[in-house]
Protein backbone atom coordinates (compact mmCIF):
# COMPACT_ATOMS: atom_id res chain seq x y z
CA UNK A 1 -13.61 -23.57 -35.27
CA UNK A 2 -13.26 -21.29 -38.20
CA UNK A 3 -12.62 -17.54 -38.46
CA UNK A 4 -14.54 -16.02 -41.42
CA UNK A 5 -15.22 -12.42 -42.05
CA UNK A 6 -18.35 -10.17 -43.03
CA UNK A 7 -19.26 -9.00 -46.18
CA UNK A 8 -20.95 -5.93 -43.99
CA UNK A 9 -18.21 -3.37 -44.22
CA UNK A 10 -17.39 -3.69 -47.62
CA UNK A 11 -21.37 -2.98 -49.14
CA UNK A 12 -20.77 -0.69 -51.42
CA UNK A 13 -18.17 -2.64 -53.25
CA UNK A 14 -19.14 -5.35 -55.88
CA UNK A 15 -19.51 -8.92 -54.13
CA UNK A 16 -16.89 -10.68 -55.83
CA UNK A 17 -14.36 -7.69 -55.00
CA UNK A 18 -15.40 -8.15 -51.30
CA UNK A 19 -14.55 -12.00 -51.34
CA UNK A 20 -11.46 -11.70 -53.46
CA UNK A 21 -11.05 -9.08 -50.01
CA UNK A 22 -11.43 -11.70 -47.87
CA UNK A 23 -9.76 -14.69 -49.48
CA UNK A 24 -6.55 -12.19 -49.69
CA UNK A 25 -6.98 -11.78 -46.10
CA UNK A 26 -6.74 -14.94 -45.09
CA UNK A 27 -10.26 -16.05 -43.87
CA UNK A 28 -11.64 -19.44 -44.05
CA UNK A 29 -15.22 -18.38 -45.20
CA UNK A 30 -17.42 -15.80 -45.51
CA UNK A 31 -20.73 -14.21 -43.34
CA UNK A 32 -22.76 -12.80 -46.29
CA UNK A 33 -24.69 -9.77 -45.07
CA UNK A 34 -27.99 -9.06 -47.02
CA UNK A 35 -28.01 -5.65 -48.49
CA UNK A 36 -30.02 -3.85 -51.05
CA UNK A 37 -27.13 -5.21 -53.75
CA UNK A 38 -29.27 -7.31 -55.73
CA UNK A 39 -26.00 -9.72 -55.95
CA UNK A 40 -26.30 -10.15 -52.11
CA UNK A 41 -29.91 -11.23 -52.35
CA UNK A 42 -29.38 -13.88 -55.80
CA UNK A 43 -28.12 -17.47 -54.61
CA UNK A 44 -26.91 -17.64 -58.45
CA UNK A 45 -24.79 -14.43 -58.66
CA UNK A 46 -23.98 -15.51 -54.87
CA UNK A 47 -22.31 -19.17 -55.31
CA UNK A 48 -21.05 -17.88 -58.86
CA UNK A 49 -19.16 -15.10 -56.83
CA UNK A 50 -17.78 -17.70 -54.03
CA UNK A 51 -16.82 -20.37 -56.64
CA UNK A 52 -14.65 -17.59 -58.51
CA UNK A 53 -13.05 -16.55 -55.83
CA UNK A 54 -12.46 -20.04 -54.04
CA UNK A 55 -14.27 -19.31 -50.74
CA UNK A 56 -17.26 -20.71 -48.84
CA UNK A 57 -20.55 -18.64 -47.82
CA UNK A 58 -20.71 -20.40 -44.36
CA UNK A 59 -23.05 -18.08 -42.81
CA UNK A 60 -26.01 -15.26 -43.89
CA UNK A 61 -26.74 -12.43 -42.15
CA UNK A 62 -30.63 -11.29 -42.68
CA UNK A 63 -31.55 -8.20 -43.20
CA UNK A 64 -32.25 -6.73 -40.11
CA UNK A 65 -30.22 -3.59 -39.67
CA UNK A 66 -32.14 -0.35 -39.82
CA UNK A 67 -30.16 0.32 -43.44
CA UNK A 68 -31.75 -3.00 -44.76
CA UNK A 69 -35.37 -2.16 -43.31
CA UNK A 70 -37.03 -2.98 -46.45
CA UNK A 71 -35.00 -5.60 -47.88
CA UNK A 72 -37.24 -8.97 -48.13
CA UNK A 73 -40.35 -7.40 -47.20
CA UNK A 74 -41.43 -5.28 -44.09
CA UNK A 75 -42.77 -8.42 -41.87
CA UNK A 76 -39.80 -9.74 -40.02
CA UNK A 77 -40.88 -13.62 -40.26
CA UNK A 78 -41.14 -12.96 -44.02
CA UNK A 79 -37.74 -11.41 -43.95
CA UNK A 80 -36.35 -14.50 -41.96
CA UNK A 81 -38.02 -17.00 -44.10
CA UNK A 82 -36.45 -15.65 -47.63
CA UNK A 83 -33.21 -15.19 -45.69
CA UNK A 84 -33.26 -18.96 -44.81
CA UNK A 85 -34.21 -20.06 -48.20
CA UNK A 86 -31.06 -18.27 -49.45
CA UNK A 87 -28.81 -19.82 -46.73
CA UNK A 88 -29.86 -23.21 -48.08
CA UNK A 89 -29.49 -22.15 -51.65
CA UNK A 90 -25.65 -20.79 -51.22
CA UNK A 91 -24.54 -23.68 -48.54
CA UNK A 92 -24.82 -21.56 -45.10
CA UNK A 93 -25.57 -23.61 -42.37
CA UNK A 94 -26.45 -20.70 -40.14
CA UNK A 95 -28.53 -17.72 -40.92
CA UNK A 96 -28.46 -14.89 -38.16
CA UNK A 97 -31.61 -12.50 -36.99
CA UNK A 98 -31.69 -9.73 -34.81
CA UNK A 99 -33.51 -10.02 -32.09
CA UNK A 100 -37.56 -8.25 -32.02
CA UNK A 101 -38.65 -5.26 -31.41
CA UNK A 102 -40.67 -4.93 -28.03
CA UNK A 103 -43.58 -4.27 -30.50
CA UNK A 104 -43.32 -7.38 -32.55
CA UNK A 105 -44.65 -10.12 -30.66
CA UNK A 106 -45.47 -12.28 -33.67
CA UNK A 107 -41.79 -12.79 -34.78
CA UNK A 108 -40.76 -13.42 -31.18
CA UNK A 109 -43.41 -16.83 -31.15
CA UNK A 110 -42.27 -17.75 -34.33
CA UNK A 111 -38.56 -17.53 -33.25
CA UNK A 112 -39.42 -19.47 -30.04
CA UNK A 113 -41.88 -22.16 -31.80
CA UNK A 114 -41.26 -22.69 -35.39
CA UNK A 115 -37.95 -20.88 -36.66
CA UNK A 116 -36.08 -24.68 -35.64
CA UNK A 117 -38.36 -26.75 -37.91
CA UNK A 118 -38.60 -23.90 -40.46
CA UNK A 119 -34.53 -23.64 -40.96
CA UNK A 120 -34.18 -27.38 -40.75
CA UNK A 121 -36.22 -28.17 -43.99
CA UNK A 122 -33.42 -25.77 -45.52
CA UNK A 123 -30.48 -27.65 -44.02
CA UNK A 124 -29.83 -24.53 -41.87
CA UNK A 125 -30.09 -23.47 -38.38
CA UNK A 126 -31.91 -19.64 -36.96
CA UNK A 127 -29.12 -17.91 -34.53
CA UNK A 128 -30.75 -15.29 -32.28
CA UNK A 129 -28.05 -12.34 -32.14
CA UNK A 130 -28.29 -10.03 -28.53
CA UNK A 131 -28.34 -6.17 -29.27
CA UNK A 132 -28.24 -3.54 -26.51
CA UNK A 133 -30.20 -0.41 -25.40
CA UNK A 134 -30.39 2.58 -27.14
CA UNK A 135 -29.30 5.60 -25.79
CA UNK A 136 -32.00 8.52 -26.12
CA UNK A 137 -30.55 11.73 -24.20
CA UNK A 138 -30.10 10.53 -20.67
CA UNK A 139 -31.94 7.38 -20.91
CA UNK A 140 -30.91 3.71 -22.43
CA UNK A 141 -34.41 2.71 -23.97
CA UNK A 142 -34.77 -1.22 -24.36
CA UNK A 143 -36.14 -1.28 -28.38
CA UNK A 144 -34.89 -5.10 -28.40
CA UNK A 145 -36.35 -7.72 -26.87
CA UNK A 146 -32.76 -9.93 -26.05
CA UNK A 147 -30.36 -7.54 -24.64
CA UNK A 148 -29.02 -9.81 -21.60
CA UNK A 149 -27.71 -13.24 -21.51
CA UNK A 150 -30.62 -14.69 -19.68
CA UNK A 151 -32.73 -13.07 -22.45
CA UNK A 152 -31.45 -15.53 -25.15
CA UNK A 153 -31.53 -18.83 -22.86
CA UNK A 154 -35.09 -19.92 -24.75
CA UNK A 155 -33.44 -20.28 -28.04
CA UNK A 156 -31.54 -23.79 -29.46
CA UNK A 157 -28.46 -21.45 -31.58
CA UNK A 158 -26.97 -17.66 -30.23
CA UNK A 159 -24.94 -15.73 -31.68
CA UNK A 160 -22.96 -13.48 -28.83
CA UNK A 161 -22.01 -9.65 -30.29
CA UNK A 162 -19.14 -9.11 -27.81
CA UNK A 163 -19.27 -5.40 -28.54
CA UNK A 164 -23.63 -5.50 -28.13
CA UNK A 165 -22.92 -7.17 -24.96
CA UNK A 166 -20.33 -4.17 -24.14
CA UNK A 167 -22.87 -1.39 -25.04
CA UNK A 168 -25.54 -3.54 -22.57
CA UNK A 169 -22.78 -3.07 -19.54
CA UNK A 170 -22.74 -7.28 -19.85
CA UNK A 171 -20.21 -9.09 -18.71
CA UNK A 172 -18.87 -10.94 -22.14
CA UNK A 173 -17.50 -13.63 -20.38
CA UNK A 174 -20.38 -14.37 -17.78
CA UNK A 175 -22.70 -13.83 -20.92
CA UNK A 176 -20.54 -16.63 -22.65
CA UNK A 177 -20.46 -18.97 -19.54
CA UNK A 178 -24.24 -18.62 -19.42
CA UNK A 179 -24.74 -19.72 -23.14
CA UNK A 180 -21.68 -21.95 -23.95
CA UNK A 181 -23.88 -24.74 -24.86
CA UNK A 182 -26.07 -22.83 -26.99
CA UNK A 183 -23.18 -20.71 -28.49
CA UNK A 184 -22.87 -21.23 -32.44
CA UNK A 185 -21.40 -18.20 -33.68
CA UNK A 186 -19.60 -15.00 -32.28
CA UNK A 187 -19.12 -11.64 -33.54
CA UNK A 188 -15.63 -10.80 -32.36
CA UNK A 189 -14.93 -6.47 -31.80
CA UNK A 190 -14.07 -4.30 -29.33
CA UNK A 191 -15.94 -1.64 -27.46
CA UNK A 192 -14.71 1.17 -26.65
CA UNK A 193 -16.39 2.35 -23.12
CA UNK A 194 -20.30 4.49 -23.78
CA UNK A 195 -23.64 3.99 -25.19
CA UNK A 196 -23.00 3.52 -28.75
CA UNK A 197 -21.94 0.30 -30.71
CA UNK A 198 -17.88 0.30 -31.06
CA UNK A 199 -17.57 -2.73 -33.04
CA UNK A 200 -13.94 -1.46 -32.63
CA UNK A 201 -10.26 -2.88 -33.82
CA UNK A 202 -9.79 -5.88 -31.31
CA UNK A 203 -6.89 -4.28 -28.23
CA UNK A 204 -8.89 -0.59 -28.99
CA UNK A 205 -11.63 -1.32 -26.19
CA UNK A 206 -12.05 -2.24 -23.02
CA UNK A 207 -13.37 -5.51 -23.42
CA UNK A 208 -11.80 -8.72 -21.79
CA UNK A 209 -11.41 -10.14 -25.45
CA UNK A 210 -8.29 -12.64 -24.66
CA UNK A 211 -9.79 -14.41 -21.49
CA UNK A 212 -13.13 -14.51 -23.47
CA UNK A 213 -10.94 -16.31 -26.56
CA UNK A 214 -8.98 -17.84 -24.70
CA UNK A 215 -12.03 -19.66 -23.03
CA UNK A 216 -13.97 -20.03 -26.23
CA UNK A 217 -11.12 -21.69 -27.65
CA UNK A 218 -10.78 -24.14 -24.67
CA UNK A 219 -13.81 -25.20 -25.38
């Protein structure tokens, strides 16, 4: 098991700034997230970056957050494809992707029948990430397609958000029970009770974190 860190909450700072962050830290390797920073999206500037600093880019992060809308294209199996192609260039042996929109039925077939072959011909494997419902006044609207454990059981490689799962009023240890064996990655915060994503300070929510880690690291 290893315990890296995201480049996502440092953005706006120069990439080898953020890794010389991380390496300081105390992290084994890093989860790149795709921005619009060129050097986040150039496998040259990229390995130059984690070669000066003396850490790993295990893991890239597509761009798939509302921020990074146009990043790699509009088309979501365009974005995923160029996302993959960078996660073999730089090393990653995972590359993550948020889940479809209702609306995009195309990207959900390709996930289900072609991501696996696509991402193996890059040495690299497609995790499906769960997000949550979106609350709109009174009403939690389902934008996502994988919300729910049960929604991600198609898929080879998951990636469970412990504080997605909180916002969905899931269970993160019955979600984790349900997917053990398809469980690759985890993205490890706290939630902090409501309809809106925490991603809180681990001990500032009210998620079960230590019988989840405790059981993950049983495992």
């Amino acid at each position: 098991m290893r315990l890296l860190a995201s480049t996502g909450p440092l953005f706006a700072r120069p990439l080898d700034w953020a890794f010389a962050v991380l390496v300081e830290a105390g992290y084994d390797g890093v989860e790149l997230m795709v921005t619009q920073d060129p050097a986040t999206q150039d496998p040259d500037r990229i390995r130059a970056a984690a070669r000066s600093e003396g850490i790993g880019v295990e893991v890239v992060h597509g761009p798939f957050l509302l921020l990074t809308r146009r990043v790699f294209g509009t088309d979501p199996i365009e974005k995923a494809r160029r996302s993959l192609a960078l996660a073999g260039e730089v090393g990653a042996d995972l590359m993550i992707v948020h889940p479809p929109y209702r609306w995009q039925r195309s990207f959900h077939r390709w996930l289900i029948d072609a991501a696996d072959d696509e991402a193996a011909a890059h040495a690299c494997r497609v995790g499906v990430e769960n997000l949550y419902p979106v609350a709109i006044g009174s009403r939690a609207v389902r934008f996502h397609r994988y919300t729910h454990a049960e929604d991600l059981e198609p898929f080879h490689h998951v990636v469970l958000d412990t504080s997605h799962f909180g916002v969905a009023g899931q269970d993160i240890n019955e979600a984790y029970r349900m997917l053990r064996e398809q469980t690759v990655h985890l993205h490890v915060s706290d939630h902090r009770g409501g309809p809106r994503d925490s991603h809180a300070p681990l001990g500032h929510g009210r998620l079960p974190l230590a019988s989840f880690l405790h059981q993950v690291g049983r495992d």
